[in-house]
N, C-alpha and C. Protein backbone atom coordinates (compact mmCIF):
# COMPACT_ATOMS: atom_id res chain seq x y z
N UNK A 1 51.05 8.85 78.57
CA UNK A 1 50.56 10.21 78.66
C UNK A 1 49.15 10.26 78.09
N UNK A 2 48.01 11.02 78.71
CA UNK A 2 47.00 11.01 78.25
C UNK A 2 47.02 12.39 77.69
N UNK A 3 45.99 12.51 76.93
CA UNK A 3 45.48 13.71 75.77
C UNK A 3 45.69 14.89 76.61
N UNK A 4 45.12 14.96 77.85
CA UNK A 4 44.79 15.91 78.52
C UNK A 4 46.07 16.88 79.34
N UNK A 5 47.18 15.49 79.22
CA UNK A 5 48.36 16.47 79.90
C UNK A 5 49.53 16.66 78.67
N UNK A 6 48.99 16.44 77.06
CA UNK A 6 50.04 16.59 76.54
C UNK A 6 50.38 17.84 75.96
N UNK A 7 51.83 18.55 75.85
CA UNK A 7 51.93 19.77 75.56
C UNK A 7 51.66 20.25 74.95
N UNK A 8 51.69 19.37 73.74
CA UNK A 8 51.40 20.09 72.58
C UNK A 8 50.39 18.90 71.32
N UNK A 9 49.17 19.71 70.84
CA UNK A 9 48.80 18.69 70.20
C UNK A 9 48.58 19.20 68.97
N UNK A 10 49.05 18.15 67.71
CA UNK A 10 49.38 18.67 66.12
C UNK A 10 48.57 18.33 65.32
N UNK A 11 47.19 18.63 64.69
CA UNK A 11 46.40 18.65 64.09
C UNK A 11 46.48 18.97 62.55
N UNK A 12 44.91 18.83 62.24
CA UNK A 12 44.64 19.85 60.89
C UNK A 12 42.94 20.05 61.13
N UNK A 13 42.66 20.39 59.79
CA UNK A 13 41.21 20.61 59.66
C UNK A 13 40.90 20.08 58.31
N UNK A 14 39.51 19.81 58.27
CA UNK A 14 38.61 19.60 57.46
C UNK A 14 38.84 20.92 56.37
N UNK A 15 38.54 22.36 56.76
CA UNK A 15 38.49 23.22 55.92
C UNK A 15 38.66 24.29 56.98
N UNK A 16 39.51 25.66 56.17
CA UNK A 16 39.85 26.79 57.01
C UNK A 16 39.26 28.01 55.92
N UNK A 17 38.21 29.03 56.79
CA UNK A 17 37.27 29.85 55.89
C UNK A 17 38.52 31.06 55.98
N UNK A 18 38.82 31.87 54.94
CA UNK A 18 39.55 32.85 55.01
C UNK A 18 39.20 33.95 55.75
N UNK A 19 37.74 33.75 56.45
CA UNK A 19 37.24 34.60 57.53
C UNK A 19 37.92 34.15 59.06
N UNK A 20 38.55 33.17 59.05
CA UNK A 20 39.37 32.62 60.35
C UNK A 20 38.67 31.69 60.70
N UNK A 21 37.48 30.98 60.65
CA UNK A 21 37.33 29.67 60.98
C UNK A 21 37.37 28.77 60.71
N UNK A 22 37.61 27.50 61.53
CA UNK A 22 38.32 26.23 60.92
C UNK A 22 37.27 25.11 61.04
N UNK A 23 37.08 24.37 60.78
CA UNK A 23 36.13 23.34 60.48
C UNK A 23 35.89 22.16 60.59
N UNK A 24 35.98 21.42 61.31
CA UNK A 24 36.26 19.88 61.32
C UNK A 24 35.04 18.55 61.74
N UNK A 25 34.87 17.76 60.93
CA UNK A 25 34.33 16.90 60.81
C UNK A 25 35.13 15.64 61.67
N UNK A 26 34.23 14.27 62.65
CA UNK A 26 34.93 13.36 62.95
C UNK A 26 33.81 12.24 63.26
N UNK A 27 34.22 11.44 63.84
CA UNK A 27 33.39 10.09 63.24
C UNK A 27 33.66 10.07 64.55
N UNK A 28 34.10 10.11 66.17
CA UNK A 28 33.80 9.67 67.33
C UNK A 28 33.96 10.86 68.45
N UNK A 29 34.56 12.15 67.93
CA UNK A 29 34.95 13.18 68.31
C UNK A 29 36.14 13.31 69.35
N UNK A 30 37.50 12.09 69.30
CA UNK A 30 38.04 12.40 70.02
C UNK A 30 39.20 13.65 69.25
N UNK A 31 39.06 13.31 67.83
CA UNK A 31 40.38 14.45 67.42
C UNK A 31 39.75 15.79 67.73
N UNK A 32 38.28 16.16 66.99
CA UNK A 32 38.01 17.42 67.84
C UNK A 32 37.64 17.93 69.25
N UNK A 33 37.31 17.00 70.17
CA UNK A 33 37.89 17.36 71.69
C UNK A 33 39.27 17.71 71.94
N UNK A 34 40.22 16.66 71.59
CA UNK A 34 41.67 17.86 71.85
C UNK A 34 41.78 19.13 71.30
N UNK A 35 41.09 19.32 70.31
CA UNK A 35 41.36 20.76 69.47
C UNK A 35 40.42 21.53 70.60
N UNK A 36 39.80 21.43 71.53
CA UNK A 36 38.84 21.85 72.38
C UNK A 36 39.30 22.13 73.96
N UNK A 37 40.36 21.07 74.03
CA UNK A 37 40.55 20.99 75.53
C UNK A 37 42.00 20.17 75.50
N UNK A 38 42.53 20.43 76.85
CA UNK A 38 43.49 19.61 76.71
C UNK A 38 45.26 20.23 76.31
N UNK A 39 45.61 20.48 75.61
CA UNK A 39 47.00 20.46 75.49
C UNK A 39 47.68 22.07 75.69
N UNK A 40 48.65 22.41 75.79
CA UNK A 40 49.26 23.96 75.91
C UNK A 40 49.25 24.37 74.89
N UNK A 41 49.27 23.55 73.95
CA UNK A 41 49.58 23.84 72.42
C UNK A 41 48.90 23.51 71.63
N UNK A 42 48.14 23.93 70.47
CA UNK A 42 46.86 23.53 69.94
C UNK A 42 48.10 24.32 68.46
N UNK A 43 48.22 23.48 67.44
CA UNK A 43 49.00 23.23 65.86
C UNK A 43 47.98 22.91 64.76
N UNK A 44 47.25 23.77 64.17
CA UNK A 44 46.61 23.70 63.25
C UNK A 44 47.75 23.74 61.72
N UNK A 45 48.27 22.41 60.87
CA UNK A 45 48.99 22.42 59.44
C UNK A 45 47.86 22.15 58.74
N UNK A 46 47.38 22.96 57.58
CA UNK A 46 46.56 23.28 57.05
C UNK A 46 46.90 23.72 55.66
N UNK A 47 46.83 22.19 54.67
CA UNK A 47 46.92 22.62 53.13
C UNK A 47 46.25 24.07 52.63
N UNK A 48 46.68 24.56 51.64
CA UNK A 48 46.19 25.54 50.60
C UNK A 48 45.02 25.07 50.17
N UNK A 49 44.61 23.72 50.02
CA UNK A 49 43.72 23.64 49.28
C UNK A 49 42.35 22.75 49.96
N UNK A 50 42.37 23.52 51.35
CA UNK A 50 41.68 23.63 52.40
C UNK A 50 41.09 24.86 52.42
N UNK A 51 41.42 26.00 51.98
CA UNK A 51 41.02 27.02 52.15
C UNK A 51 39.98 27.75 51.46
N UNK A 52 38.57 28.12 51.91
CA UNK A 52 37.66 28.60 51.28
C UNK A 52 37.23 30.19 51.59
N UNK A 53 36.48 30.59 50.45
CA UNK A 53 35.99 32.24 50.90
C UNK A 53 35.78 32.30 52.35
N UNK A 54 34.55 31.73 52.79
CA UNK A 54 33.88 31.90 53.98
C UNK A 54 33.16 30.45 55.29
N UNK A 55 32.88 30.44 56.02
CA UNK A 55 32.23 30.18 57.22
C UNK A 55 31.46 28.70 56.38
N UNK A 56 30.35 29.11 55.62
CA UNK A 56 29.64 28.46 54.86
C UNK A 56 30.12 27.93 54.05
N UNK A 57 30.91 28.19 52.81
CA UNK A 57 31.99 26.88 52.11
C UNK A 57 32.71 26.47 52.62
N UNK A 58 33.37 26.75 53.95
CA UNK A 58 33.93 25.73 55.03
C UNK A 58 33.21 24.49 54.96
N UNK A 59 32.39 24.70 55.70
CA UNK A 59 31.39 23.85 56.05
C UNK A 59 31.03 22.79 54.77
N UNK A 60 30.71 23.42 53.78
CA UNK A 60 30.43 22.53 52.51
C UNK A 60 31.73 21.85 52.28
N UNK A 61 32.96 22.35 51.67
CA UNK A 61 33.66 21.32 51.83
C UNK A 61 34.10 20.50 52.72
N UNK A 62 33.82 20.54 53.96
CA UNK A 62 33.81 19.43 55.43
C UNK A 62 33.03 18.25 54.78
N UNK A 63 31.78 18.88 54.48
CA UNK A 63 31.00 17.64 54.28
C UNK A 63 31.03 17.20 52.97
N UNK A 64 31.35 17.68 51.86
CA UNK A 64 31.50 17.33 50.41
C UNK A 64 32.56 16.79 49.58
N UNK A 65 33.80 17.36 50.10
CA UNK A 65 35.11 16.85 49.89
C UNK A 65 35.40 16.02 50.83
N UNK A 66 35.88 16.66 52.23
CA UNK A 66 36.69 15.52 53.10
C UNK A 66 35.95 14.54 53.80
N UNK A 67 35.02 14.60 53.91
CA UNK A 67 34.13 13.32 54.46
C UNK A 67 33.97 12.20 53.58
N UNK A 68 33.19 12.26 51.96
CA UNK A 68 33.25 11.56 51.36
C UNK A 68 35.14 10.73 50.80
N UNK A 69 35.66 11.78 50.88
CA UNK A 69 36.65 11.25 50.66
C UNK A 69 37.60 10.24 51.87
N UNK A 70 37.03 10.71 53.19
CA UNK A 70 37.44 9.62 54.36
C UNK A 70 37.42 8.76 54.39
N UNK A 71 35.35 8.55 53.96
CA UNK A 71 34.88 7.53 53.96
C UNK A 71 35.23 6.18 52.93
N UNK A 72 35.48 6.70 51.74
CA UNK A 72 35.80 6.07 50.69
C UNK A 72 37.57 5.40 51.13
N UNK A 73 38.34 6.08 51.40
CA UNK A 73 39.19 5.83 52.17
C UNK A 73 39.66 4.33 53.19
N UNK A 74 38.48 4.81 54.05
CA UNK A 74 38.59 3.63 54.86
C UNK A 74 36.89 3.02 54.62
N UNK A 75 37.02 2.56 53.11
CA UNK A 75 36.26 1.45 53.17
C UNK A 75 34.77 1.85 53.73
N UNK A 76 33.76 2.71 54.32
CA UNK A 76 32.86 2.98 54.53
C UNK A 76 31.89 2.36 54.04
N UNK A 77 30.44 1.94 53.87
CA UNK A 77 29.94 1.48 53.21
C UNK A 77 28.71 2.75 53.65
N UNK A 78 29.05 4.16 53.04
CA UNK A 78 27.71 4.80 52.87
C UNK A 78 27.94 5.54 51.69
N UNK A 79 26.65 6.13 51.35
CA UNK A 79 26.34 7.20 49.86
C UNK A 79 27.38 7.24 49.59
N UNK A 80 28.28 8.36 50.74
CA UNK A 80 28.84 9.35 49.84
C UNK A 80 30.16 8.84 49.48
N UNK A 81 30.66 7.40 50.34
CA UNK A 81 31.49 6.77 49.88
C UNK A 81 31.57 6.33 48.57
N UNK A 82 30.56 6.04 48.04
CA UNK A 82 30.46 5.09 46.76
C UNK A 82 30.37 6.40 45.80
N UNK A 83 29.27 7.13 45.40
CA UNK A 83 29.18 8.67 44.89
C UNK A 83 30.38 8.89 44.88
N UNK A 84 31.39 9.43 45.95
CA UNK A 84 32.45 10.36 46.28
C UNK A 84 32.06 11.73 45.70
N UNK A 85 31.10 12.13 46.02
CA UNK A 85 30.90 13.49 45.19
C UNK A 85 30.57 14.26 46.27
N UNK A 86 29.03 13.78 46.99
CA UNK A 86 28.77 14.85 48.10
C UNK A 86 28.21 14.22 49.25
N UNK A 87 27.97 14.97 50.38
CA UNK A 87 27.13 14.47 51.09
C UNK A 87 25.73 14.29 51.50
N UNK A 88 25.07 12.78 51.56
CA UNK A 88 24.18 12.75 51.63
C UNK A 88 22.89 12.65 52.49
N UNK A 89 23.92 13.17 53.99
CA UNK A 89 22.80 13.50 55.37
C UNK A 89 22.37 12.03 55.49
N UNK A 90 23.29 10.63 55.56
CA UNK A 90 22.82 9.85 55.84
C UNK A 90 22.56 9.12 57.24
N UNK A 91 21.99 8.13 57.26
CA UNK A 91 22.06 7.74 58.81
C UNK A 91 23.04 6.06 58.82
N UNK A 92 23.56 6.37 58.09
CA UNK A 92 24.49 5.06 57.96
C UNK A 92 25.44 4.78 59.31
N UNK A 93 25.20 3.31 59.62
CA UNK A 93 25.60 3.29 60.94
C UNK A 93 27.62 3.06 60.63
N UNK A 94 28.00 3.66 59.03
CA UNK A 94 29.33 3.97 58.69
C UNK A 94 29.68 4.85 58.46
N UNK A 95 28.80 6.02 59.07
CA UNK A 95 29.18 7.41 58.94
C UNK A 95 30.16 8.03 59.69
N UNK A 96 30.68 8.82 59.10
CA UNK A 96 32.16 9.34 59.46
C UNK A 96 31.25 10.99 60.34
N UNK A 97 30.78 11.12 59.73
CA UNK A 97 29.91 12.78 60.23
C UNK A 97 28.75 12.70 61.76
N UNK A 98 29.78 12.61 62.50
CA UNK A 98 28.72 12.13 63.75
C UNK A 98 29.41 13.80 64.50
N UNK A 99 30.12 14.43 64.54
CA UNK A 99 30.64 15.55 65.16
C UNK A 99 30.96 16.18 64.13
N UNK A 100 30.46 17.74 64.68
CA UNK A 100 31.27 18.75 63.37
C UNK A 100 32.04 20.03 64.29
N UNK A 101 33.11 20.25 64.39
CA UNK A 101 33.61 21.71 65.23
C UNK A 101 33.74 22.77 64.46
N UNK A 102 33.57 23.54 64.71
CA UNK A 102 33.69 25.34 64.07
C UNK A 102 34.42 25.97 65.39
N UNK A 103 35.45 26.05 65.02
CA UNK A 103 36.44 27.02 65.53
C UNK A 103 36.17 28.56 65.56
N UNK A 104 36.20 29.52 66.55
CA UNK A 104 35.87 30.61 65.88
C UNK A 104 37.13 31.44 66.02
N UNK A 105 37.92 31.09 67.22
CA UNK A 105 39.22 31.52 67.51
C UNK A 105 39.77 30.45 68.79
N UNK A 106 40.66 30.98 69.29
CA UNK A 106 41.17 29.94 70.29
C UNK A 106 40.25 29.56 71.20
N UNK A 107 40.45 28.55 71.61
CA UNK A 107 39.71 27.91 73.21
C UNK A 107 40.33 28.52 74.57
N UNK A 108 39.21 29.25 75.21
CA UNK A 108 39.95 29.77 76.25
C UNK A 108 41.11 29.15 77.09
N UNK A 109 40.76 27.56 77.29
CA UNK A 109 41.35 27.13 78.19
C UNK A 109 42.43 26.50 77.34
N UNK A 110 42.70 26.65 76.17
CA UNK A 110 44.19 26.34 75.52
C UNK A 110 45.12 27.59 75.40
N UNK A 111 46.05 27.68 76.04
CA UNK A 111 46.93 28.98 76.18
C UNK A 111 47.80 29.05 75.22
N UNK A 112 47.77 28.37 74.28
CA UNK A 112 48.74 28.75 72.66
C UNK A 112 47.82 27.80 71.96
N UNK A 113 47.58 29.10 70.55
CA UNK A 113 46.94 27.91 69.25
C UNK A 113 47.55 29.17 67.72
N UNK A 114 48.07 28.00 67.02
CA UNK A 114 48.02 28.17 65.73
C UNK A 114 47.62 27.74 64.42
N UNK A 115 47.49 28.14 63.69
CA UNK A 115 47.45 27.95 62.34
C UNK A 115 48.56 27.60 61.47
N UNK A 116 49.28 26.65 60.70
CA UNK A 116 50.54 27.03 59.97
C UNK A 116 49.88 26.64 58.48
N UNK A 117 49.80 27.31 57.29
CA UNK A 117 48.82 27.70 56.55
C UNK A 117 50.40 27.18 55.18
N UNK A 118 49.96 26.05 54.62
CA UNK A 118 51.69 25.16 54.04
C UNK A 118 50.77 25.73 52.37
N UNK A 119 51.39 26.16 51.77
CA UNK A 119 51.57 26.41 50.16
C UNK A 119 51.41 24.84 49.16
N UNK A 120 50.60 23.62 49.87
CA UNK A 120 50.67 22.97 48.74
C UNK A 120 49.47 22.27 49.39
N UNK A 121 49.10 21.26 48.61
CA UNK A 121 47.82 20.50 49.06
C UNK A 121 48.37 19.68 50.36
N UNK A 122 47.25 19.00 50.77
CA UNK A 122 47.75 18.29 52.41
C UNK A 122 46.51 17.69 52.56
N UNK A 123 46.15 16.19 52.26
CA UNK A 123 45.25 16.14 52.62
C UNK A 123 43.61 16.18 51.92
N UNK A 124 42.74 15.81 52.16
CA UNK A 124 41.52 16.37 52.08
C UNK A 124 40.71 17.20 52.71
């Protein structure tokens, strides 16, 4: 089965702004193309401690928390891997930050999307 005919596809995010948008960072952009296109079902599970005021600390923790922490993860050899603190707009050819999505609400052409918003951490 390819991406494009599957029913349902089960995700998360980088960071979800309590203004409703969701945030995601990826290193080749195929996880955020399905969140884009593709399945009947678009499943956003999304730790508590993903969740920021707004739009703009979304975004900061995309790139400050869960990136550095990816990278460090799987071994990366850039800044913010070694730091683990923030990000440093690098051009490291081990950068995880080559795509960023901002959700603003559903994708037209996905005909069901949710959010399931779990009461404990999940993740970076």
């Amino acid at each position: 089965m390819t991406l494009s005919s599957a029913s349902v596809f089960l995700t998360s995010a980088n960071a979800l702004a309590e203004t409703g948008e969701l945030v995601n960072i990826d290193a080749g952009g195929n996880r955020v193309a399905a969140t884009c296109f593709g399945p009947e079902r678009l499943i956003f599970v999304i730790g508590l401690n993903k969740l920021t005021p707004d739009l703009e600390s979304a975004v900061r923790r995309a790139r400050n928390v869960a990136a550095p922490q990816n990278c460090a993860r799987l071994n990366r050899k850039t800044p913010c891997a070694q730091a683990q603190a923030r990000c440093f707009d690098c051009s490291s050819p081990d950068r995880l930050c080559q795509v960023m999505s901002i959700h603003f609400g559903r994708p037209l052409n996905i005909p069901a999307a949710e959010v399931l918003l779990v009461r404990e951490s999940l993740g970076y």
